[in-house]
C-alpha atoms as a PDB file:
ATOM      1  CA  UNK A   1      98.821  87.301 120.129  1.00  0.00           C
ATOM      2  CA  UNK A   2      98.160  83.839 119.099  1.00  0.00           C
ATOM      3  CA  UNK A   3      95.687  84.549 116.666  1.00  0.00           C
ATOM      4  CA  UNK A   4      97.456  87.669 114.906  1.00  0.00           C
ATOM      5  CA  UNK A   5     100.507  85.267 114.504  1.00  0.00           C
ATOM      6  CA  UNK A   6      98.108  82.685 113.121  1.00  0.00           C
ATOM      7  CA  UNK A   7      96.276  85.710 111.026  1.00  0.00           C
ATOM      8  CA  UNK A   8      99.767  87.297 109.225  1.00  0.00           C
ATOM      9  CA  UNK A   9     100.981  83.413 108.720  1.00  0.00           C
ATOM     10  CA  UNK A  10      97.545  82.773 106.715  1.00  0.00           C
ATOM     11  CA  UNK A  11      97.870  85.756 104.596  1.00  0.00           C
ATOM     12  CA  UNK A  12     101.418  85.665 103.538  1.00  0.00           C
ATOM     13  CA  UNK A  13     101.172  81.998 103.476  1.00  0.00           C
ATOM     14  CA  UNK A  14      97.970  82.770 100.506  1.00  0.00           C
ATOM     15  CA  UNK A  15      99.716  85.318  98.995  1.00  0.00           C
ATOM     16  CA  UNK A  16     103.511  82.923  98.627  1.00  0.00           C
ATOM     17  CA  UNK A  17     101.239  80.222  96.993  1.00  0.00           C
ATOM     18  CA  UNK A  18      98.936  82.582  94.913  1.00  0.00           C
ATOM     19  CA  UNK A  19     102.275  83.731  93.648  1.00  0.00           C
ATOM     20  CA  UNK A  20     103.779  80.491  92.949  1.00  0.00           C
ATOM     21  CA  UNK A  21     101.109  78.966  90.676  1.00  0.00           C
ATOM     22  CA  UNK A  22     101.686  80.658  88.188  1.00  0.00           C
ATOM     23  CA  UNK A  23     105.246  80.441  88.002  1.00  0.00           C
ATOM     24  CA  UNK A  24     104.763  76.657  88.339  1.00  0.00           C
ATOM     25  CA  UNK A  25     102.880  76.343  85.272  1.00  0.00           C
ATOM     26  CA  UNK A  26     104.008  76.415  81.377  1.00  0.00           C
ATOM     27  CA  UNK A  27     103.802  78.973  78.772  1.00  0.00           C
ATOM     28  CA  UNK A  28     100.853  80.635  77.547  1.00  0.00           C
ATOM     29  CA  UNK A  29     101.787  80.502  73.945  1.00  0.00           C
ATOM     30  CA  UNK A  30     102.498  76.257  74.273  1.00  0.00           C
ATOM     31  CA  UNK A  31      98.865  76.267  75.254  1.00  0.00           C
ATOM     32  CA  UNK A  32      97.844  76.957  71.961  1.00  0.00           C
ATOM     33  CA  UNK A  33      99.919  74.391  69.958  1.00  0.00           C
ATOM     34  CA  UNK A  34      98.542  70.973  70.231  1.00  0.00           C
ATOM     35  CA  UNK A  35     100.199  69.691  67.305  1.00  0.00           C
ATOM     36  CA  UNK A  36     104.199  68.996  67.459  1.00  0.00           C
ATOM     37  CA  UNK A  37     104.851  71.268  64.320  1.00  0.00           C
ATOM     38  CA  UNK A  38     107.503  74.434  64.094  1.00  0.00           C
ATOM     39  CA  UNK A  39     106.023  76.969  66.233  1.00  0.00           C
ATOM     40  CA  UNK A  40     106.240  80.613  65.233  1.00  0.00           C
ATOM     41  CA  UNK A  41     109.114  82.589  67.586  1.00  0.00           C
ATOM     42  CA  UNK A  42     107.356  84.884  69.968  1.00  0.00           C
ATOM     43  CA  UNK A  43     108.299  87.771  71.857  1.00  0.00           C
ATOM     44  CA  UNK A  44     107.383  85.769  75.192  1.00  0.00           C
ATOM     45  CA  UNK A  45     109.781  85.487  77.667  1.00  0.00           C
ATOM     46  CA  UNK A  46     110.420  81.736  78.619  1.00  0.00           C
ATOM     47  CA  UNK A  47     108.978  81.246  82.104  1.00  0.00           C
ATOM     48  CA  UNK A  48     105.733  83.392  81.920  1.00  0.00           C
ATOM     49  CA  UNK A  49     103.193  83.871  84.528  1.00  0.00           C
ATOM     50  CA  UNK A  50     100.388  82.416  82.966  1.00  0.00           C
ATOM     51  CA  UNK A  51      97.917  84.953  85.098  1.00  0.00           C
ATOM     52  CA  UNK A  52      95.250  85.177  87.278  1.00  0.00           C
ATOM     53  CA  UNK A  53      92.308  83.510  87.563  1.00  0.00           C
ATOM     54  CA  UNK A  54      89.809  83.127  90.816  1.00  0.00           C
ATOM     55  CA  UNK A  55      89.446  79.391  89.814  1.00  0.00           C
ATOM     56  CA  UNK A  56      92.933  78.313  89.503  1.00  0.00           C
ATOM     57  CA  UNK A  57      93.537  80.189  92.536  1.00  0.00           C
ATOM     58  CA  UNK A  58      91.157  79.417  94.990  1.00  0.00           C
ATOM     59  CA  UNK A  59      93.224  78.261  98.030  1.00  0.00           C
ATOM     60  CA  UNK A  60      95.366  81.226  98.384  1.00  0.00           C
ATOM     61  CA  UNK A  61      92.555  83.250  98.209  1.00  0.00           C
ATOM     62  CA  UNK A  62      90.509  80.805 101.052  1.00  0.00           C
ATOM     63  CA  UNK A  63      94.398  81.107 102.896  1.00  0.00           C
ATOM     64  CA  UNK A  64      94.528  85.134 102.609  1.00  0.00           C
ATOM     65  CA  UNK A  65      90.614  85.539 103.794  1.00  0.00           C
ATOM     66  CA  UNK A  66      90.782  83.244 106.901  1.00  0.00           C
ATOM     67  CA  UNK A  67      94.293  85.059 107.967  1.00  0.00           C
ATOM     68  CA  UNK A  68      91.865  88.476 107.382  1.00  0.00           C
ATOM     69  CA  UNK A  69      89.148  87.785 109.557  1.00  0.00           C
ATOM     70  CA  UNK A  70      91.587  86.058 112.167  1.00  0.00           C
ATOM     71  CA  UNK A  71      93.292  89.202 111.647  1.00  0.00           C
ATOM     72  CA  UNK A  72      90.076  91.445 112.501  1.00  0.00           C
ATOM     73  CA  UNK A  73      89.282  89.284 115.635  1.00  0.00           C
ATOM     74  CA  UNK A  74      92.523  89.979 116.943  1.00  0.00           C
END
């Protein structure tokens, strides 16, 4: 019971922060512009998800994997 408890915790605990990140970060299109000129409008919403990318995300995918096997050796 223990370890199934421990298991779903892992995964939706990887999954909340492999969520987050991305919301956390800034837009894509700011990424771009280095210089503080007039930037061109854009059809980008304000608050973007900026993707997904293995790298970035790395300890909600550790988080989700260790909650799966602790989850199959339940």
């Amino acid at each position: 019971m223990g370890l199934t408890l421990l298991g779903a915790l892992l995964v939706f605990g990887g999954l909340l922060l492999m969520v987050a990140l991305p919301i956390w970060r800034g837009r894509l299109s700011d990424a771009r512009h280095t210089s503080t000129a007039v930037r061109e409008p854009t059809l980008e919403p304000p608050k973007p998800a900026a993707g997904f990318y293995a790298k970035e995300n790395w300890l909600g995918l550790m988080l989700m994997a260790l909650g799966g096997a602790l989850l199959l050796l339940s």
